[in-house]
Every structure is written in C-alpha cells, then in structure tokens.
C-alpha atoms as a PDB file:
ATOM      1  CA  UNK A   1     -12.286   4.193 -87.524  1.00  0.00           C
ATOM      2  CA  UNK A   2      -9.727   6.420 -85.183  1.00  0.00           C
ATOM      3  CA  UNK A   3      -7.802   4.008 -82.686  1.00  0.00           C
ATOM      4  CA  UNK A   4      -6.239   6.002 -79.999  1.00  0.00           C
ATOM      5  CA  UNK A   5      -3.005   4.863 -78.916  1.00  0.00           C
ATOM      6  CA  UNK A   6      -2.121   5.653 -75.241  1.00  0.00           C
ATOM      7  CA  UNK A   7       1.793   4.399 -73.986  1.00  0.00           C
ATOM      8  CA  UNK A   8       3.692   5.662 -71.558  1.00  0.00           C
ATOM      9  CA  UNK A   9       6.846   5.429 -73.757  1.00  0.00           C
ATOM     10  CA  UNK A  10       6.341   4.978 -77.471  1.00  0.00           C
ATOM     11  CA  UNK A  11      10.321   4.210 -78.851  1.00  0.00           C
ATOM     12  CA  UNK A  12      11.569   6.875 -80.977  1.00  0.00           C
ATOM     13  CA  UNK A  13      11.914   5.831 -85.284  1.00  0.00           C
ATOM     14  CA  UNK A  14      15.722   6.582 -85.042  1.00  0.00           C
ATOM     15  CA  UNK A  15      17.051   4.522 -82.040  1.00  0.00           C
ATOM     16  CA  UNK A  16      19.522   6.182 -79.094  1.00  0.00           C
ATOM     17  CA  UNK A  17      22.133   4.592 -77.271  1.00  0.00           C
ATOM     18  CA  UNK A  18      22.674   6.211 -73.960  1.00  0.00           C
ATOM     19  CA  UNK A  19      25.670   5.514 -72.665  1.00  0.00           C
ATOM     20  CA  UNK A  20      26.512   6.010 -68.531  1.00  0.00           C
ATOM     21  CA  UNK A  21      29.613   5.299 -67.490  1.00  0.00           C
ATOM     22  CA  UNK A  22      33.030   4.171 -68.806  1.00  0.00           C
ATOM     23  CA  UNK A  23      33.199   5.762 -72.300  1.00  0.00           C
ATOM     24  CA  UNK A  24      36.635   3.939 -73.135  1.00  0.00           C
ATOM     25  CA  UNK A  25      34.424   0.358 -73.185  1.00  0.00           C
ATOM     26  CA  UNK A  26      32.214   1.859 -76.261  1.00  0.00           C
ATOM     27  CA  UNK A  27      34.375   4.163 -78.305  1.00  0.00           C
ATOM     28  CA  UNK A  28      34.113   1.932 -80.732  1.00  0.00           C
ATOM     29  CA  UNK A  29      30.008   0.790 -80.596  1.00  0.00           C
ATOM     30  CA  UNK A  30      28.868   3.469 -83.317  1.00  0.00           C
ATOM     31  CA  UNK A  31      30.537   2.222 -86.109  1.00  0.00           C
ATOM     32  CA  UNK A  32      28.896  -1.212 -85.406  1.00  0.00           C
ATOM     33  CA  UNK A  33      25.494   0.337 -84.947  1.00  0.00           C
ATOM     34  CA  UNK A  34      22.769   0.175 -87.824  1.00  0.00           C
ATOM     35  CA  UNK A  35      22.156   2.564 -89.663  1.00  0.00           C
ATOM     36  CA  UNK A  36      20.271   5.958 -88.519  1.00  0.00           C
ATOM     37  CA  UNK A  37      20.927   4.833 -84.571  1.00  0.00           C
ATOM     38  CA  UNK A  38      22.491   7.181 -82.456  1.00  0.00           C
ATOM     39  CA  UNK A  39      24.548   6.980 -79.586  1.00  0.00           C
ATOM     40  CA  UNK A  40      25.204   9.732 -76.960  1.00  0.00           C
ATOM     41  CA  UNK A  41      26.888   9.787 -73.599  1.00  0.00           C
ATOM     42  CA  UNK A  42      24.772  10.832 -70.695  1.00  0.00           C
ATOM     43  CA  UNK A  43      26.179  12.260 -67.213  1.00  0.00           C
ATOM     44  CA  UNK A  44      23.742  10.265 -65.215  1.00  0.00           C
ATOM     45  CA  UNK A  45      20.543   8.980 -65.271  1.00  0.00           C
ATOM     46  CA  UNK A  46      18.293  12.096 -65.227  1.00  0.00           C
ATOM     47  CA  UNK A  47      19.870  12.480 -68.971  1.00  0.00           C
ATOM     48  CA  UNK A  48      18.146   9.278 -70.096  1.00  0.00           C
ATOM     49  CA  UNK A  49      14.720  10.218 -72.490  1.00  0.00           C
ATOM     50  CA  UNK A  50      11.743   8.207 -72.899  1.00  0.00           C
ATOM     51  CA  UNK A  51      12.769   5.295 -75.255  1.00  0.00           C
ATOM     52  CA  UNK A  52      16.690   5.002 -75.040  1.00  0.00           C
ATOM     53  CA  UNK A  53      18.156   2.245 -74.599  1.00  0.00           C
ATOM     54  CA  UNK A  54      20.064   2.809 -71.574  1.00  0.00           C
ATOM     55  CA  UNK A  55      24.131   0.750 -71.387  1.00  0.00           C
ATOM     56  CA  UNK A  56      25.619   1.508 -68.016  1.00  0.00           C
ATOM     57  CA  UNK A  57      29.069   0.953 -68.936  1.00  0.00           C
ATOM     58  CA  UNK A  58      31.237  -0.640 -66.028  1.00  0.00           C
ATOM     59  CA  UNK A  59      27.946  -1.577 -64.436  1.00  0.00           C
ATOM     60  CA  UNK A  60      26.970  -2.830 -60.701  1.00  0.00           C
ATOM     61  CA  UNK A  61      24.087  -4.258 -58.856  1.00  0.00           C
ATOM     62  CA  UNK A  62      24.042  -0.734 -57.813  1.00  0.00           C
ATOM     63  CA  UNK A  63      23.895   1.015 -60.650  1.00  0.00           C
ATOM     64  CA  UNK A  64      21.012  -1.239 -62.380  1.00  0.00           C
ATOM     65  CA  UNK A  65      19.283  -1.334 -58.810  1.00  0.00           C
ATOM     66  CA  UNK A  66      18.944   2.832 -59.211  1.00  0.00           C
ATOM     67  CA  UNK A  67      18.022   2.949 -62.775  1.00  0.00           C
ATOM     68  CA  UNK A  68      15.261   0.122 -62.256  1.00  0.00           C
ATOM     69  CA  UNK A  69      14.015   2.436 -59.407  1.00  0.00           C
ATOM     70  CA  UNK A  70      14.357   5.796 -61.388  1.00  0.00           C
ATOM     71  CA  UNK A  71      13.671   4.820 -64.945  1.00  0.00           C
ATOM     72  CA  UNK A  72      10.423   3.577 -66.288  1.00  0.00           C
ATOM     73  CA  UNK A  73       9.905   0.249 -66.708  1.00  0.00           C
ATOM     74  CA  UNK A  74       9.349  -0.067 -70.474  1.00  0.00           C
ATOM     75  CA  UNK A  75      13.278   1.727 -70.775  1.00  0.00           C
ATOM     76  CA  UNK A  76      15.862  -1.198 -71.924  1.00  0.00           C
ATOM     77  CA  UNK A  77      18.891  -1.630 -69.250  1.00  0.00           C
ATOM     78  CA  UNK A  78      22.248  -3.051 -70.404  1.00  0.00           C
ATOM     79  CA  UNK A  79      24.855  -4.172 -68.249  1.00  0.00           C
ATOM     80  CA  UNK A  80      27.795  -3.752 -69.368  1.00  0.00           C
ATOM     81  CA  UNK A  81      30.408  -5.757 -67.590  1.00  0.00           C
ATOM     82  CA  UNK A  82      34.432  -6.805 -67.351  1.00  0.00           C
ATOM     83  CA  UNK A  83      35.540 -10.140 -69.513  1.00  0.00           C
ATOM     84  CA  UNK A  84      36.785 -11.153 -66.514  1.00  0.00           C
ATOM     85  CA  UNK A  85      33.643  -9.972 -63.989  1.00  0.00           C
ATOM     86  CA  UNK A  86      32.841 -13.116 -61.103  1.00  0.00           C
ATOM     87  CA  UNK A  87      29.515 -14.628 -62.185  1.00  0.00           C
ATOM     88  CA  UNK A  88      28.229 -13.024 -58.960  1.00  0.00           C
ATOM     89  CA  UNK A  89      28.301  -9.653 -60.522  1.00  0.00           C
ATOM     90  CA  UNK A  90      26.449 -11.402 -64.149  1.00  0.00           C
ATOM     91  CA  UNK A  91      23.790 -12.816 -61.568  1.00  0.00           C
ATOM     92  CA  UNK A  92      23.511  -9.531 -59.657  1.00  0.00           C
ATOM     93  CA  UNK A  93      22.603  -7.315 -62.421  1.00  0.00           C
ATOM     94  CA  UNK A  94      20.316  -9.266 -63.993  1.00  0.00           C
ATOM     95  CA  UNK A  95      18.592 -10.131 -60.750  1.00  0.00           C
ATOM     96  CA  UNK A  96      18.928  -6.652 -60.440  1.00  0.00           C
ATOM     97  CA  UNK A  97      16.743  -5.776 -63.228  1.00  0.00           C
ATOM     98  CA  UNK A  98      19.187  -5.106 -66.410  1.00  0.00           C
ATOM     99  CA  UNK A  99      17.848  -6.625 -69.617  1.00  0.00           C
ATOM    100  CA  UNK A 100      20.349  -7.845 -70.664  1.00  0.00           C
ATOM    101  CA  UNK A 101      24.292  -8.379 -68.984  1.00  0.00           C
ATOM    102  CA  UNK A 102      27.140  -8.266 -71.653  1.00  0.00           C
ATOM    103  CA  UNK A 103      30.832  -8.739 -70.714  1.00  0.00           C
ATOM    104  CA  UNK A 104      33.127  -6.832 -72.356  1.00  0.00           C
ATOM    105  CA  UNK A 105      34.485  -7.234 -75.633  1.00  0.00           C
ATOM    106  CA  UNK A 106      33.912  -6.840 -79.584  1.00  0.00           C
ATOM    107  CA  UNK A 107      31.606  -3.698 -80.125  1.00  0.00           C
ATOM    108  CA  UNK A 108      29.755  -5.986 -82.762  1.00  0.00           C
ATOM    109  CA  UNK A 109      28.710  -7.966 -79.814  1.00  0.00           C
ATOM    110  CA  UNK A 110      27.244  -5.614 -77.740  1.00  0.00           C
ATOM    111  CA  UNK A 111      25.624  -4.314 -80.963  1.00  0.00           C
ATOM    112  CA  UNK A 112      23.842  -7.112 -81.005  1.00  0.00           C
ATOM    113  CA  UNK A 113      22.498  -7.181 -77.728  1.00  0.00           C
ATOM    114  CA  UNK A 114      21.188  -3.697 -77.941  1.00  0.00           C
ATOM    115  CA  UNK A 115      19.224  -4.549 -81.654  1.00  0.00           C
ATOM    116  CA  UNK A 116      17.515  -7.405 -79.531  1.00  0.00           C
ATOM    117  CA  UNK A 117      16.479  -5.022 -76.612  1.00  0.00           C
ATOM    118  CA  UNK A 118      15.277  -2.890 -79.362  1.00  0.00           C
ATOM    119  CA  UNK A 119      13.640  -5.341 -81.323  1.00  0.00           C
ATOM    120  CA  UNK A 120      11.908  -6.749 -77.996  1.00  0.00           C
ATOM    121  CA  UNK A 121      10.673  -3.098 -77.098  1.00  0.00           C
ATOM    122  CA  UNK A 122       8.664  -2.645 -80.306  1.00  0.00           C
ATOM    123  CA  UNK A 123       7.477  -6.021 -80.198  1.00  0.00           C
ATOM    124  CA  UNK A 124       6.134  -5.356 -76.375  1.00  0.00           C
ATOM    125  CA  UNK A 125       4.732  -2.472 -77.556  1.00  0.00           C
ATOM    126  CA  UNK A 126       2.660  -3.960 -80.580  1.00  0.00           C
ATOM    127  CA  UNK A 127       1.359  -6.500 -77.988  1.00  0.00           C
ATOM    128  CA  UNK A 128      -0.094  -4.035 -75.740  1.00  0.00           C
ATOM    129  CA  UNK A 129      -2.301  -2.090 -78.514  1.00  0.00           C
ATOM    130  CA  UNK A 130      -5.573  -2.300 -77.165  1.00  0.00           C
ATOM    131  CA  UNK A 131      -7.455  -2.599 -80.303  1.00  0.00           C
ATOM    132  CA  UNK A 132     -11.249  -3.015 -81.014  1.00  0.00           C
ATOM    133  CA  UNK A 133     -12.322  -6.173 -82.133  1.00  0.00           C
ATOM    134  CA  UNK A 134     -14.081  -6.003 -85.145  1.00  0.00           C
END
C-alpha cells in the first residue's frame, strides 16, 4: 500500500544553518557542526529555504517577531544573544517566538542547541504522518 505524505516543509537529509546577522558570533560554529551539515550566511530573511534552521545572530524581540510573521511555522528560530544580554531580552525572544535563546559563547554550545531544534523537527514531523490504520 502507497501512503502519500503531504507537509508543508519536509527537512532536508543534509541539515543548513542559516545564519542572519552578526557573522563574527559564528565563525567558528562549522567546525563544531556534525558531519554533512551546512552552514551559510543569508542577507535577510527572504534567503531562508524550507527546512533551515534559521540563527539570527545578535538577535531582538524584533527580529524573531518578523521571522515568526514571515517564516513558516514548522522553520526552527534561534536566538542568538550577548553573555551579558538583561534577562528581558532572553524573555522577549522566546515570548517572541524563537525556539530556542542561546547567549553567546563556545560554538560547541550553540551546536548543541541547533542538533536539538533539529532533532525536535523530525520528530514533529514523524508525529504528524497521517497513516492508515491497519
């Protein structure tokens, strides 16, 4: 039997990082990628594709407020903050609508954050299959 499979955004096999904003803050993030993931700057959102997961680098409630509004929902946002950002601003973004809100740091960290969205957007996807009961 032929199950059709119908998603708006189906992640891609080989993982992309887009990255919007303060290069400087992830020079260092592909090295601590796994391997076969990508990463690739982006001048703004219209540059994000279906799947990416999306770090705005030097992010504020602003910035995650027009990529919630722009982007589709299924597309991972990451915050990328200062180390020494208020807690306002950690707050903001995530009531904002960013996945996830990292401060600044180790690479390896943010690395981490990122295989989390990832893993959470193909587990969100498995659980929406529609499939026949048999």
């Amino acid at each position: 039997m032929l199950v059709q499979i119908e998603h708006d955004i189906a992640p891609a096999a080989q993982p992309t990082v887009a990255v919007i904003g303060q290069l400087s803050r992830v020079a260092a993030l592909p090295q601590h990628l796994p391997i076969g993931w990508r990463m690739r700057t982006g001048a703004g959102l219209d540059d994000v594709q279906p799947g990416d997961l999306v770090v705005l680098s030097g992010a504020t409630v602003h910035d995650v407020r027009l990529a919630r509004a722009v982007l589709p929902q299924a597309t991972r946002v990451i915050a990328l903050i200062d180390d020494w950002a208020p807690a306002e601003l950690v707050s903001g973004v995530l009531t904002a609508g960013a996945d996830v809100c990292v401060r600044g740091g180790h690479p390896g960290i943010l690395a981490g954050h990122l295989v989390a969205c990832r893993r959470r957007q193909l587990a969100e996807r498995w659980e929406t299959l529609d499939l026949p009961q048999t």
